[in-house]
N, C-alpha and C. Protein backbone atom coordinates (compact mmCIF):
# COMPACT_ATOMS: atom_id res chain seq x y z
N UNK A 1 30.88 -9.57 4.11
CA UNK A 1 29.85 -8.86 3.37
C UNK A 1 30.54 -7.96 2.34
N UNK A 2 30.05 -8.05 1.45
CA UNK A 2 30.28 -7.14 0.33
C UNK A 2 29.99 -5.93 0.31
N UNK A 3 31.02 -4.94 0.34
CA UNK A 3 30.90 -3.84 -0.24
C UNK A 3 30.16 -3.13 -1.01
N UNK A 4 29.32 -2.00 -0.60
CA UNK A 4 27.89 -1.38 -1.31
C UNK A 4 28.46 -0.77 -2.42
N UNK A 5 27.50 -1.32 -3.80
CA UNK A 5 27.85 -0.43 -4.73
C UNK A 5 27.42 0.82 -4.88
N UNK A 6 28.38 1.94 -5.69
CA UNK A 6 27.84 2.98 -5.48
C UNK A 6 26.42 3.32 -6.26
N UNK A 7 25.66 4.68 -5.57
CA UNK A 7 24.80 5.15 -6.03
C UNK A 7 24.51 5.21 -7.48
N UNK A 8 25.96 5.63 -8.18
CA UNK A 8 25.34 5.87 -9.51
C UNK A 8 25.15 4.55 -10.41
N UNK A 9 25.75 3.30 -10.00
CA UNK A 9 26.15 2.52 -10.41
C UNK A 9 24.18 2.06 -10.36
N UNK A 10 23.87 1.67 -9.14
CA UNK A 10 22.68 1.41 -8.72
C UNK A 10 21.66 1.86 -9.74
N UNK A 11 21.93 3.37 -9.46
CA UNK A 11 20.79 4.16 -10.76
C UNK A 11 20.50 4.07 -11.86
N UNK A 12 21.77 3.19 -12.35
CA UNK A 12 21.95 2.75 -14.08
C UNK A 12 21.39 1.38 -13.77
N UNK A 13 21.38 0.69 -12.93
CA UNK A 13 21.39 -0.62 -13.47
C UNK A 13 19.53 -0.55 -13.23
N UNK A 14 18.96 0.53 -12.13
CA UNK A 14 17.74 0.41 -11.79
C UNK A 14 17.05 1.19 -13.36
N UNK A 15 17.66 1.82 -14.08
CA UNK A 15 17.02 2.59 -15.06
C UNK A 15 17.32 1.81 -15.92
N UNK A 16 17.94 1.31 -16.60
CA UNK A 16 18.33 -0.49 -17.44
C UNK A 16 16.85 -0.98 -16.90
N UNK A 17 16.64 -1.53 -16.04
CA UNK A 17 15.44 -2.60 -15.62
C UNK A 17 14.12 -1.90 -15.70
N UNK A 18 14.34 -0.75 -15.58
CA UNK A 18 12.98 -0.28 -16.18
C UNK A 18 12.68 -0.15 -17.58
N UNK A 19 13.59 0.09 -17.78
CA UNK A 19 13.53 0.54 -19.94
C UNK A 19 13.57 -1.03 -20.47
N UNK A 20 13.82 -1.76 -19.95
CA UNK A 20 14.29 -2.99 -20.31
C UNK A 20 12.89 -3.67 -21.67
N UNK A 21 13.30 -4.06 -22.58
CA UNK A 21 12.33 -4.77 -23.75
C UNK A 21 11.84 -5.72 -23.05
N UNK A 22 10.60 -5.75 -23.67
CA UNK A 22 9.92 -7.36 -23.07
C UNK A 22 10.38 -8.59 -23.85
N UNK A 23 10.28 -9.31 -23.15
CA UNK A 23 10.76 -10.91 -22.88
C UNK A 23 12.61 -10.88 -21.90
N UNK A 24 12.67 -9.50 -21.37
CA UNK A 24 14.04 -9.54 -20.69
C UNK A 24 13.41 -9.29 -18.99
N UNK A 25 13.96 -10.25 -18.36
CA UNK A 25 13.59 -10.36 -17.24
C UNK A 25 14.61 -9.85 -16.34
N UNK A 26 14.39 -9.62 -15.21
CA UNK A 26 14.95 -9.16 -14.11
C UNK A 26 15.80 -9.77 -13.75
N UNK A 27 16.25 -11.40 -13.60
CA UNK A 27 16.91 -12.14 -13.36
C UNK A 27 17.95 -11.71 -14.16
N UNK A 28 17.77 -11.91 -15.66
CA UNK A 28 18.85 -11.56 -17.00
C UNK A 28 19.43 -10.23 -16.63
N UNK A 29 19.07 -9.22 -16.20
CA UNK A 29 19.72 -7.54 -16.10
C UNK A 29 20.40 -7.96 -14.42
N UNK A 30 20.17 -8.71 -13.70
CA UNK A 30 20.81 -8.53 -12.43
C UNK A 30 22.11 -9.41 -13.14
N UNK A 31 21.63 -10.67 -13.97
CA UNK A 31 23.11 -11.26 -13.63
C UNK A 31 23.91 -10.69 -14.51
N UNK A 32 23.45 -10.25 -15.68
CA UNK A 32 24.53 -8.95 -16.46
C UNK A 32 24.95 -8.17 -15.83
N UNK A 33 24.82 -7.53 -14.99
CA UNK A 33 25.17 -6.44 -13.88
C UNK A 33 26.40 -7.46 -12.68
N UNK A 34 25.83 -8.56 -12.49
CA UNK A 34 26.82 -8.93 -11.88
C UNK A 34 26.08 -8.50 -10.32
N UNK A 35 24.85 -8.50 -9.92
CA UNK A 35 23.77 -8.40 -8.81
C UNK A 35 23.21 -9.57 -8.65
N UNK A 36 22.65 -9.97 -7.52
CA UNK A 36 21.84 -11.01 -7.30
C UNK A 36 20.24 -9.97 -7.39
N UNK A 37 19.46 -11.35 -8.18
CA UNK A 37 18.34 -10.92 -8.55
C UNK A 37 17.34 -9.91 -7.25
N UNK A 38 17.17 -10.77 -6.24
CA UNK A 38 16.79 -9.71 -4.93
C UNK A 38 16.78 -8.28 -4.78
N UNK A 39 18.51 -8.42 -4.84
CA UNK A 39 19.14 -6.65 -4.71
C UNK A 39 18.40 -6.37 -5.71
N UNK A 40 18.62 -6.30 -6.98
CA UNK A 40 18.13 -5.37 -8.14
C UNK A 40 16.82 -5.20 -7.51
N UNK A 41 15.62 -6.50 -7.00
CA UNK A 41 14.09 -5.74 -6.95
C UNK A 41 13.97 -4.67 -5.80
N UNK A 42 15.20 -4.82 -4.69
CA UNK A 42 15.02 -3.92 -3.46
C UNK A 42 15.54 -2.77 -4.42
N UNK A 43 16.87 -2.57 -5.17
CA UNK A 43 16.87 -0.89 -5.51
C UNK A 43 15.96 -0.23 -6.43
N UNK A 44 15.02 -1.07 -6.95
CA UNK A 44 14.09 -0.68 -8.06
C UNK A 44 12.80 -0.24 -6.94
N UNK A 45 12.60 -1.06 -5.51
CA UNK A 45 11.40 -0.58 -4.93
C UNK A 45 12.06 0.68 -4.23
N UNK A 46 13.19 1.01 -3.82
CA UNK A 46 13.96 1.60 -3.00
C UNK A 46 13.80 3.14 -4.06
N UNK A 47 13.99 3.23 -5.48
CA UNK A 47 13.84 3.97 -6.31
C UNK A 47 12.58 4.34 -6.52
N UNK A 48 11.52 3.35 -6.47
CA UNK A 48 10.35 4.21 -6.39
C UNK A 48 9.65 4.88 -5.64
N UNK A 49 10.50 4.71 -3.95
CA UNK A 49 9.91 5.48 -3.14
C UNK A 49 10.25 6.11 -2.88
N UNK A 50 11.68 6.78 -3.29
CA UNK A 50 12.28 7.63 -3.68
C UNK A 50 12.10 8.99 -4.86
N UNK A 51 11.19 8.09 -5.64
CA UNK A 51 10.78 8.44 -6.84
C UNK A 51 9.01 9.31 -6.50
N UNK A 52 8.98 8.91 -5.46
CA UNK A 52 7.04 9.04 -4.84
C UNK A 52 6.20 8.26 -5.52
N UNK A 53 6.40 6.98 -5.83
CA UNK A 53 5.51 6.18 -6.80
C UNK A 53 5.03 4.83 -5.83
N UNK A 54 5.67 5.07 -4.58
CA UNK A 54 5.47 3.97 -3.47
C UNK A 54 5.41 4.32 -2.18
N UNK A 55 4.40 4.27 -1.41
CA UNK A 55 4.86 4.79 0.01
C UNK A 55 6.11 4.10 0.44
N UNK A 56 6.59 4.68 1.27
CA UNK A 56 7.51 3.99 2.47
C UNK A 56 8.80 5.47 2.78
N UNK A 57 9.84 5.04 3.34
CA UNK A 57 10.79 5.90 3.54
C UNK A 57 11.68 6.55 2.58
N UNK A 58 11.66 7.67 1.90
CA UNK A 58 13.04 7.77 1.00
C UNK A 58 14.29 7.50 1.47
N UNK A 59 15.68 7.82 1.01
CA UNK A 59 16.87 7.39 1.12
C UNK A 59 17.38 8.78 1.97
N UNK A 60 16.79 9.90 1.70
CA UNK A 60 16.98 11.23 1.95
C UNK A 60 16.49 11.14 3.40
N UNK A 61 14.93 10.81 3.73
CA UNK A 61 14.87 10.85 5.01
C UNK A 61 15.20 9.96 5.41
N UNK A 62 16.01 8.81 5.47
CA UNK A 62 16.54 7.48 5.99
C UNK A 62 18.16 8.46 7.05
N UNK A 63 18.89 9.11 5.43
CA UNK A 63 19.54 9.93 5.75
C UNK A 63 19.55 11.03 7.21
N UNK A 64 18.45 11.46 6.80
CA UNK A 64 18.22 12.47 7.58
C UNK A 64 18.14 12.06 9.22
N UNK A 65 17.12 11.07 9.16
CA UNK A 65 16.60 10.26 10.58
C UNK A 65 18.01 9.86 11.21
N UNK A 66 18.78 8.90 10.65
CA UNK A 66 20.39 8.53 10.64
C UNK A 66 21.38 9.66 11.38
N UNK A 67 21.35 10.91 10.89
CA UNK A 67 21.91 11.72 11.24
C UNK A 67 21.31 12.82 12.39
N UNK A 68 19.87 12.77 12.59
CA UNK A 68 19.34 13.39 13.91
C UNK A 68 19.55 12.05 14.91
N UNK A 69 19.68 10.65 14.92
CA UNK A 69 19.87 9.90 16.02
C UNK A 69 21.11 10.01 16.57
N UNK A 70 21.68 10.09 15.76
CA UNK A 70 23.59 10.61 16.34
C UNK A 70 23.74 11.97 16.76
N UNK A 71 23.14 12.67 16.71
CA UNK A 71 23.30 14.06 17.35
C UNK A 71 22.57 13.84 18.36
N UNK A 72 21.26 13.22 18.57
CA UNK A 72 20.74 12.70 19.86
C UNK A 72 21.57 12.17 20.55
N UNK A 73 21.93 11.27 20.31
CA UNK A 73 23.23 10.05 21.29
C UNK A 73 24.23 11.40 21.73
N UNK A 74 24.77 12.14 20.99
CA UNK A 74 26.18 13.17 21.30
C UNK A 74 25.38 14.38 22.01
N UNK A 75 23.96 14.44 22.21
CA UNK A 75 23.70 15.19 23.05
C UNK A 75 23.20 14.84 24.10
N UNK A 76 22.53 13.70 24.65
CA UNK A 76 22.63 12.71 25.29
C UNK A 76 24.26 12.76 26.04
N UNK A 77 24.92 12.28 25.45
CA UNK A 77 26.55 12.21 26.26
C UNK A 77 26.79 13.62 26.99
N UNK A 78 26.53 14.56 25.78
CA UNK A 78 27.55 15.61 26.20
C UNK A 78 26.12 16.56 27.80
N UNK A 79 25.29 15.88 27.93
CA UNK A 79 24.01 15.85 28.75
C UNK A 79 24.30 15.56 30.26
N UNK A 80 24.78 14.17 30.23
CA UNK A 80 25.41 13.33 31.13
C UNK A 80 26.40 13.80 31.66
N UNK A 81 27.58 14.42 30.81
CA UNK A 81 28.56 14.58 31.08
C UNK A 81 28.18 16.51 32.09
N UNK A 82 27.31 17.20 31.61
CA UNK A 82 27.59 18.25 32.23
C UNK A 82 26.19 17.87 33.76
N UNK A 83 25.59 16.74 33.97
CA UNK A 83 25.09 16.44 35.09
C UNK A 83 25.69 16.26 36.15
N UNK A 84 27.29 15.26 35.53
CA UNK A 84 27.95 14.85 36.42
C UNK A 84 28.42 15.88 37.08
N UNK A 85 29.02 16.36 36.21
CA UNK A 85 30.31 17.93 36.70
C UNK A 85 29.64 18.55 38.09
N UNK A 86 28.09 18.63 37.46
CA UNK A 86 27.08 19.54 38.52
C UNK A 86 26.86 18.81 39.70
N UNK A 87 26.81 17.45 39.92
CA UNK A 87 26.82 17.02 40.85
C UNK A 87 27.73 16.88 41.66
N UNK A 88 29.39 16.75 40.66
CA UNK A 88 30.17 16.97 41.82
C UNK A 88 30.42 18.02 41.97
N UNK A 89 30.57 19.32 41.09
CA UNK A 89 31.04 20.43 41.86
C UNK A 89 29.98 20.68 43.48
N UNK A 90 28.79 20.44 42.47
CA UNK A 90 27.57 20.62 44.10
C UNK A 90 28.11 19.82 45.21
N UNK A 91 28.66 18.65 45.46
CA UNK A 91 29.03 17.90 46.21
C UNK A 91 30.06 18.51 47.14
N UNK A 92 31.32 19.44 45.95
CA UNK A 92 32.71 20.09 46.45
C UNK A 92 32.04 21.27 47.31
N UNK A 93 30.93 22.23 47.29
CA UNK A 93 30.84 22.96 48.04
C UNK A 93 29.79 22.95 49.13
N UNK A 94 29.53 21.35 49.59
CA UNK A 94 29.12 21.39 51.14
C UNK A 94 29.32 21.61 51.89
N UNK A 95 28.93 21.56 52.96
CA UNK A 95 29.57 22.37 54.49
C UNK A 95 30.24 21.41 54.79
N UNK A 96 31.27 21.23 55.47
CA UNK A 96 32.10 19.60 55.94
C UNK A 96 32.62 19.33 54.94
N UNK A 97 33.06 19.64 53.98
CA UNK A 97 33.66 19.21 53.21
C UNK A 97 34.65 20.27 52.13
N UNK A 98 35.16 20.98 52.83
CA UNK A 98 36.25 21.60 52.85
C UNK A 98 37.12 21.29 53.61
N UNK A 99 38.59 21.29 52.74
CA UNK A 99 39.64 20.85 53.24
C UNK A 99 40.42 21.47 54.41
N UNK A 100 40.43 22.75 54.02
CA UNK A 100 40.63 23.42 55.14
C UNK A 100 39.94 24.28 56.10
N UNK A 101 40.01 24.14 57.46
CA UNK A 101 38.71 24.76 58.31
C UNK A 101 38.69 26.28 58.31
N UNK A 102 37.87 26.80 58.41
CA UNK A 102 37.22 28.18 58.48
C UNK A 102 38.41 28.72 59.37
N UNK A 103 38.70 28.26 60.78
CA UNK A 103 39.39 28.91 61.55
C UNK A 103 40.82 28.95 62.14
N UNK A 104 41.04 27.96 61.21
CA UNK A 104 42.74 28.08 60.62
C UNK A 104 43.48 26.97 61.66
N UNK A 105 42.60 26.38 62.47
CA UNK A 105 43.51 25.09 63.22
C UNK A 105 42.97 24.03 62.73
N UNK A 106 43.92 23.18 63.33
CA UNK A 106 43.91 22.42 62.68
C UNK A 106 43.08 21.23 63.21
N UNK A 107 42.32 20.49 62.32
CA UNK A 107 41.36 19.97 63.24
C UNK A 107 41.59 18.64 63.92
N UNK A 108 42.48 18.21 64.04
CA UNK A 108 43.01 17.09 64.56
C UNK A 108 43.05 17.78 66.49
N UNK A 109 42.97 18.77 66.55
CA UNK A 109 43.96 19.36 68.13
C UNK A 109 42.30 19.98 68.99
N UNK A 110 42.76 19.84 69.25
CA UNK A 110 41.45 20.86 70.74
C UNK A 110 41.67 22.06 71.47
């Protein structure tokens, strides 16, 4: 897979296809660009909902959503991780289960 072009690159070629004279089609500005025709119509719809001219998701909250799921997951882990601890430390201070006995013999003897 090919490597994403950058943003600004995108923004020119999506603002080209809008200004574009009539009788120049979309096909003609993607393959000047060196895009397959598709891409260009996804960053032109991708720009207008970005733009508020289309419902759907911006790039900003795509962003945003992206970056609260990974702090979920790392709080999630770091969640898990202090359950465990609690369960075993809780585990280390049962009765019977100290290593050494209360009354200093040894418990093998009578």
């Amino acid at each position: 897979m090919p490597a994403p072009c950058p943003q600004e690159f995108r923004d020119d070629v999506v603002r080209v296809a809008r200004n574009r004279e009539d009788g120049v089609t979309i096909a003609q500005i993607a393959k000047d660009f060196g895009v397959h025709e598709m891409t260009l119509h996804k960053w032109i719809r991708q720009a207008d909902i970005d733009d508020g001219n289309r419902p759907g998701k911006s790039r900003e909250e795509s962003s945003e959503l992206r970056d609260a799921r990974k702090r979920i997951r790392l709080l999630e882990q770091e969640d898990e991780v202090l359950r465990r601890a609690a369960a075993y430390l809780s585990q280390a201070n049962l009765p019977g289960k100290s290593s050494s006995p209360a009354s200093g013999r040894c418990p093998h003897r009578s």
